[in-house]
N, C-alpha and C. Protein backbone atom coordinates (compact mmCIF):
# COMPACT_ATOMS: atom_id res chain seq x y z
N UNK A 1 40.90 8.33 -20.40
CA UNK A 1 40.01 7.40 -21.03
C UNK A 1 39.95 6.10 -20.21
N UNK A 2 41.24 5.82 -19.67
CA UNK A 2 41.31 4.35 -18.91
C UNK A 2 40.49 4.38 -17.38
N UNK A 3 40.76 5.96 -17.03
CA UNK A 3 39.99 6.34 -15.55
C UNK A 3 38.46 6.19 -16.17
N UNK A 4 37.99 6.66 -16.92
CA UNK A 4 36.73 6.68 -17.45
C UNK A 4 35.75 4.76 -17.54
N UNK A 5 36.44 3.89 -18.03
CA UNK A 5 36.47 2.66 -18.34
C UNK A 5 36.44 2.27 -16.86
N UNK A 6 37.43 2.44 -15.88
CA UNK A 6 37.23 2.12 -14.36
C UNK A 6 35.97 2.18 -14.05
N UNK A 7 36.00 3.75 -13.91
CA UNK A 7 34.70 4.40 -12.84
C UNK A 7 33.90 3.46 -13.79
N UNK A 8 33.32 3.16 -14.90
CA UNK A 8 31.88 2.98 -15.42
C UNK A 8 32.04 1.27 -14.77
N UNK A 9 33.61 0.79 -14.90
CA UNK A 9 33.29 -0.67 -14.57
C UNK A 9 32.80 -1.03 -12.91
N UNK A 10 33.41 0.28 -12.31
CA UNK A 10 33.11 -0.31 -10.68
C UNK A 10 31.89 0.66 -10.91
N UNK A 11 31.03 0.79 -11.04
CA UNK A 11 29.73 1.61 -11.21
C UNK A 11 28.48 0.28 -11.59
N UNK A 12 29.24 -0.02 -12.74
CA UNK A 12 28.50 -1.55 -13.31
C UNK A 12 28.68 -2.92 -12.32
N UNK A 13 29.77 -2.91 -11.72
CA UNK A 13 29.62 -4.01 -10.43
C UNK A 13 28.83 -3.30 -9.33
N UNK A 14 28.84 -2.28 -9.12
CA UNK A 14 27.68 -1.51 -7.81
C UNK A 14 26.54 -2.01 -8.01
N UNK A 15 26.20 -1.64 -9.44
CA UNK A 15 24.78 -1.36 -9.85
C UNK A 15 24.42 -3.04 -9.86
N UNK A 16 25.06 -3.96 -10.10
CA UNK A 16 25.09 -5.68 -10.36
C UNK A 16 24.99 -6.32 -8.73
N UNK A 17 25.92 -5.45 -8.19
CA UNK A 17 25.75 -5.90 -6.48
C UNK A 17 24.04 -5.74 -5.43
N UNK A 18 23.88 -4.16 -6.25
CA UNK A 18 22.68 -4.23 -5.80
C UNK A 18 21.48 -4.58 -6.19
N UNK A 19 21.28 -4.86 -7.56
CA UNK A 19 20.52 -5.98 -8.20
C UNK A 19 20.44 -7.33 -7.36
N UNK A 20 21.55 -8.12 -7.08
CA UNK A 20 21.55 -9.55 -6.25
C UNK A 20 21.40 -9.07 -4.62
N UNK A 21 21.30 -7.76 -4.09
CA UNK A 21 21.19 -8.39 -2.47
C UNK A 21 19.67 -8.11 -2.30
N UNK A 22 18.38 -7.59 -3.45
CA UNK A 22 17.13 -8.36 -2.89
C UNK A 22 16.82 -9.68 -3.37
N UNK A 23 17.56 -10.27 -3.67
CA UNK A 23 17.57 -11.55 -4.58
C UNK A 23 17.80 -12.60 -3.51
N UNK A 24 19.01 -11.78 -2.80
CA UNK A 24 19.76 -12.76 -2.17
C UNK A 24 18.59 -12.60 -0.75
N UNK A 25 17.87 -11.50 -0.30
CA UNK A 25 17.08 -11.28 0.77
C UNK A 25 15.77 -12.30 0.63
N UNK A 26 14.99 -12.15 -0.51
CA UNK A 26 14.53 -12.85 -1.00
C UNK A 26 14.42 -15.28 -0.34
N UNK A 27 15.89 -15.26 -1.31
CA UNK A 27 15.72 -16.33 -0.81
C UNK A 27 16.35 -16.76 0.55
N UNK A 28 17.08 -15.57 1.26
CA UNK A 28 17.10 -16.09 2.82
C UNK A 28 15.38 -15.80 3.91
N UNK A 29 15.00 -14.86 3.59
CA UNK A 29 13.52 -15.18 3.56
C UNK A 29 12.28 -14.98 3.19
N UNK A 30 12.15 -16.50 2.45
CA UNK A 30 10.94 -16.89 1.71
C UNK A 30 9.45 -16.52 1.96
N UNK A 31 9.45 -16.63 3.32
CA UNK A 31 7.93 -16.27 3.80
C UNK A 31 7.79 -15.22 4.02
N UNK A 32 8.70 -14.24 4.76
CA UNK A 32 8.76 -12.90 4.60
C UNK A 32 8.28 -12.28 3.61
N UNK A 33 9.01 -12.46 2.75
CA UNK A 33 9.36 -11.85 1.25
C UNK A 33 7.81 -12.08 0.59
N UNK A 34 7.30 -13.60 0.72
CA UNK A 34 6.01 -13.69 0.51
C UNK A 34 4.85 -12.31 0.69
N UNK A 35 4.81 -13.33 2.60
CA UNK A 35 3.86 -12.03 3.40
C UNK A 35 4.08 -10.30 2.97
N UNK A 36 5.26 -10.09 3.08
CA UNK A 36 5.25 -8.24 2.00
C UNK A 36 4.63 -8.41 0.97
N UNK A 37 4.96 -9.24 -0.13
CA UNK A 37 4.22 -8.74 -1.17
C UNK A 37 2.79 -8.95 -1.19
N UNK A 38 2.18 -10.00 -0.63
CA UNK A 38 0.83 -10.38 -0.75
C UNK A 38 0.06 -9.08 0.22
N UNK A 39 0.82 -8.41 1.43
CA UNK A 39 0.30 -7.28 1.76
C UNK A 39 0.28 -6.11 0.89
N UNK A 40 1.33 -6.02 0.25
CA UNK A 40 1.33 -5.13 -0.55
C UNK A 40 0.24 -4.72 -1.37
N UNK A 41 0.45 -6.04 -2.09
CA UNK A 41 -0.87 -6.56 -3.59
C UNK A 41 -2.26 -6.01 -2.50
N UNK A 42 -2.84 -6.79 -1.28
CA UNK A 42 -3.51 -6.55 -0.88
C UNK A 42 -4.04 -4.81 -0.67
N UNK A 43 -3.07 -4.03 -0.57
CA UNK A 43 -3.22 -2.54 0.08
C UNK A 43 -3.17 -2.01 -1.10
N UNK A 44 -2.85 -2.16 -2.92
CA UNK A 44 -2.93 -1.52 -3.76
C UNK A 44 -4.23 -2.35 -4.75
N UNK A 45 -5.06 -2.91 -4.36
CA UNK A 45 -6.17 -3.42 -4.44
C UNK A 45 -7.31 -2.62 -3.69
N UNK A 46 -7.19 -2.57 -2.27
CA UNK A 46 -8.09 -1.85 -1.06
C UNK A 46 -8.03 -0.67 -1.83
N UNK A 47 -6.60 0.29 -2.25
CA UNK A 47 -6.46 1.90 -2.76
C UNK A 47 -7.74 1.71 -4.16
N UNK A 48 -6.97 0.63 -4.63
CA UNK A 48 -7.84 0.90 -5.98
C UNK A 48 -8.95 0.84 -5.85
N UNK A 49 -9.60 -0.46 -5.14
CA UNK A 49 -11.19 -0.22 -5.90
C UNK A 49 -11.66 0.76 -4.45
N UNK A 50 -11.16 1.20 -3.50
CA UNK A 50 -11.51 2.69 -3.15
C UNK A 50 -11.67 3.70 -3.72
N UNK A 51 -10.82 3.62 -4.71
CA UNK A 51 -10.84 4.90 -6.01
C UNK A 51 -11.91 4.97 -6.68
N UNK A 52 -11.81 3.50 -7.38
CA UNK A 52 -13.05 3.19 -8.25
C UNK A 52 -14.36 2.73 -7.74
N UNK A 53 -14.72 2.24 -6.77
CA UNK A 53 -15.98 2.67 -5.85
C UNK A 53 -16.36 4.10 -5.62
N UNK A 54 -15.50 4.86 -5.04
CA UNK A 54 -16.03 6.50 -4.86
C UNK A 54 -16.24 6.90 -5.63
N UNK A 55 -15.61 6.98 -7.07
CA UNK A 55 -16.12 7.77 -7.62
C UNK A 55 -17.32 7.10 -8.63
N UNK A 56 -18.12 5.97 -8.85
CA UNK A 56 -18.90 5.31 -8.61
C UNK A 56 -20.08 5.74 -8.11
N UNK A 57 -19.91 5.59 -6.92
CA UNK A 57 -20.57 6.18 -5.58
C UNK A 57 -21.05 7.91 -5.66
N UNK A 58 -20.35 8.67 -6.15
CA UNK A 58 -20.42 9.96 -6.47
C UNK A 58 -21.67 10.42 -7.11
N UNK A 59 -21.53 9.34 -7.92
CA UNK A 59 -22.64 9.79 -9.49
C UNK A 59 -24.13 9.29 -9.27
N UNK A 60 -23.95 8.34 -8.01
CA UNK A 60 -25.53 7.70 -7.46
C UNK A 60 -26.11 8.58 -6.70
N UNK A 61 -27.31 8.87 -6.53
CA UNK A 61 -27.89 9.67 -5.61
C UNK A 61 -27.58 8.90 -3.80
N UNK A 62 -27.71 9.71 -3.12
CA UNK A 62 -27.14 9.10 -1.62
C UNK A 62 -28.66 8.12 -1.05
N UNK A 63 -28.08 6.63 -1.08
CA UNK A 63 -29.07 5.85 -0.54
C UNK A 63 -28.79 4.87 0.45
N UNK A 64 -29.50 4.80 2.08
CA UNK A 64 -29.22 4.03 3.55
C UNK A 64 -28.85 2.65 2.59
N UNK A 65 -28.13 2.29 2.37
CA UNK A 65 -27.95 0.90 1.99
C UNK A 65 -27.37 0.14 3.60
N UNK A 66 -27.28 -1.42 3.35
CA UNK A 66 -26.77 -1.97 4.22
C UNK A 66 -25.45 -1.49 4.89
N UNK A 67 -24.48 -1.30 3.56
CA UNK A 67 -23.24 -1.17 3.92
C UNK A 67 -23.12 0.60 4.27
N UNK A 68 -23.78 1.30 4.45
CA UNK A 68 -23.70 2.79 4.58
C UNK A 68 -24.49 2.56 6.10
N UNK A 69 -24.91 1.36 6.77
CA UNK A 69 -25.34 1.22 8.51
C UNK A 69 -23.92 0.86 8.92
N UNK A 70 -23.19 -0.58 8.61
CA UNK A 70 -22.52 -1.17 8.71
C UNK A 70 -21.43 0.02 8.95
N UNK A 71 -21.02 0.77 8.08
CA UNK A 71 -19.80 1.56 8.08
C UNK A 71 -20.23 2.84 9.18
N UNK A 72 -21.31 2.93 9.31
CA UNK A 72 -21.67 4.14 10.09
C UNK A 72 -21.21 3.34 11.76
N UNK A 73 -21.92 2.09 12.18
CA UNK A 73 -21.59 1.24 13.35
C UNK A 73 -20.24 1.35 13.63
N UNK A 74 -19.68 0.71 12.32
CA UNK A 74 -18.04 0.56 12.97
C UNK A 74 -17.51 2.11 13.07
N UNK A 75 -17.66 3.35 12.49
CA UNK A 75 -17.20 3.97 12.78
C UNK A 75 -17.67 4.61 14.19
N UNK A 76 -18.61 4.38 14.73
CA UNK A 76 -19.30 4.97 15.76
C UNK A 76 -18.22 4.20 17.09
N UNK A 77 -18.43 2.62 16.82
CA UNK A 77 -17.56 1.83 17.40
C UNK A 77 -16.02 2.23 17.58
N UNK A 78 -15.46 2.70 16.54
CA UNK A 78 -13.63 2.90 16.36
C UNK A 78 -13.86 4.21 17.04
N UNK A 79 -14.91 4.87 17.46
CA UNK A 79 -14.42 6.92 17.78
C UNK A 79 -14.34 6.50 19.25
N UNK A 80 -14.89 5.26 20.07
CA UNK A 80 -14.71 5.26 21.32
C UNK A 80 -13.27 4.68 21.90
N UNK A 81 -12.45 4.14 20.69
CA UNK A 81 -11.48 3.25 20.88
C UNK A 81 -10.02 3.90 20.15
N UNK A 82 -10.32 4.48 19.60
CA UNK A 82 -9.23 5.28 18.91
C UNK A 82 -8.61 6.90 18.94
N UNK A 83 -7.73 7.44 18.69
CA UNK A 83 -7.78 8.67 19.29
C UNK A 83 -9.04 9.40 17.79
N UNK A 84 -8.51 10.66 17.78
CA UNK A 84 -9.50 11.92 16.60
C UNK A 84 -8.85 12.17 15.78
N UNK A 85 -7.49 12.01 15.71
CA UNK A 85 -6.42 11.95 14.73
C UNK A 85 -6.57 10.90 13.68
N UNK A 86 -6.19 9.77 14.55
CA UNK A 86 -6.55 8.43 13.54
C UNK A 86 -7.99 8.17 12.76
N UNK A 87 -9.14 8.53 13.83
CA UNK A 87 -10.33 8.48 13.34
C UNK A 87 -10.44 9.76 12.20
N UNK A 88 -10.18 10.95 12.26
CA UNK A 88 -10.20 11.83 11.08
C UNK A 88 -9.64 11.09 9.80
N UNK A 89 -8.19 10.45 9.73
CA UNK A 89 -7.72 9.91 8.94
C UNK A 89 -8.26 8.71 8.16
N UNK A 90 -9.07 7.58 9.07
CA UNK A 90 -9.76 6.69 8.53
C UNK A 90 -11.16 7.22 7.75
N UNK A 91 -11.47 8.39 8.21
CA UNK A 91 -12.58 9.10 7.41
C UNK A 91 -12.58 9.32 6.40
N UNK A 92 -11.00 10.15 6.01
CA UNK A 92 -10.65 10.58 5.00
C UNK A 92 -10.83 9.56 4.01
N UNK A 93 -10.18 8.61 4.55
CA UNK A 93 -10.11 7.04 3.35
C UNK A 93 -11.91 6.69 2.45
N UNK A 94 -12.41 6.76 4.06
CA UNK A 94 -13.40 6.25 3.58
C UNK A 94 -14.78 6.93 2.50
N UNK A 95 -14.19 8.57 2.90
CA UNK A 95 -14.69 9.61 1.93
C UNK A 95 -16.08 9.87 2.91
């Protein structure tokens, strides 16, 4: 019973230790720590309203809009500069 009471107490200082070292990462650096998350926020924003644009986009009949030249350019632009791998992949994104 007393081994039992151990293990859970050094289990509960583990689990407490690793709670404080992004804490402690955190405030050794501030701007870091910033810049990740605001990229982050940024790249689960881009996912989302990618999501919610396509399928959007789905239900409209297909029309040359501005941004359907625009995306056609840059991609025409990125196939001379990038390998077919990456460019397949940015396709994918873009649907």
């Amino acid at each position: 019973m007393v081994a039992q009471s151990n293990r859970m107490n050094e289990q509960f200082r583990a689990g407490m230790e690793a709670m404080q070292q992004p804490a402690e990462l955190v405030k050794e650096y501030p701007l870091a720590s910033m810049l990740l998350m605001f990229g982050m926020g940024l790249g689960v924003g881009v996912v989302v309203s990618q999501a919610i644009c396509g399928s959007l986009m789905e239900s409209e009949p297909e029309v040359n809009s501005m941004t359907d030249k625009v995306r056609r350019q840059v991609y025409d632009a990125l196939s001379h500069v990038i390998s077919p791998s990456m460019l397949k992949q940015i396709q994918s994104y873009t649907g």
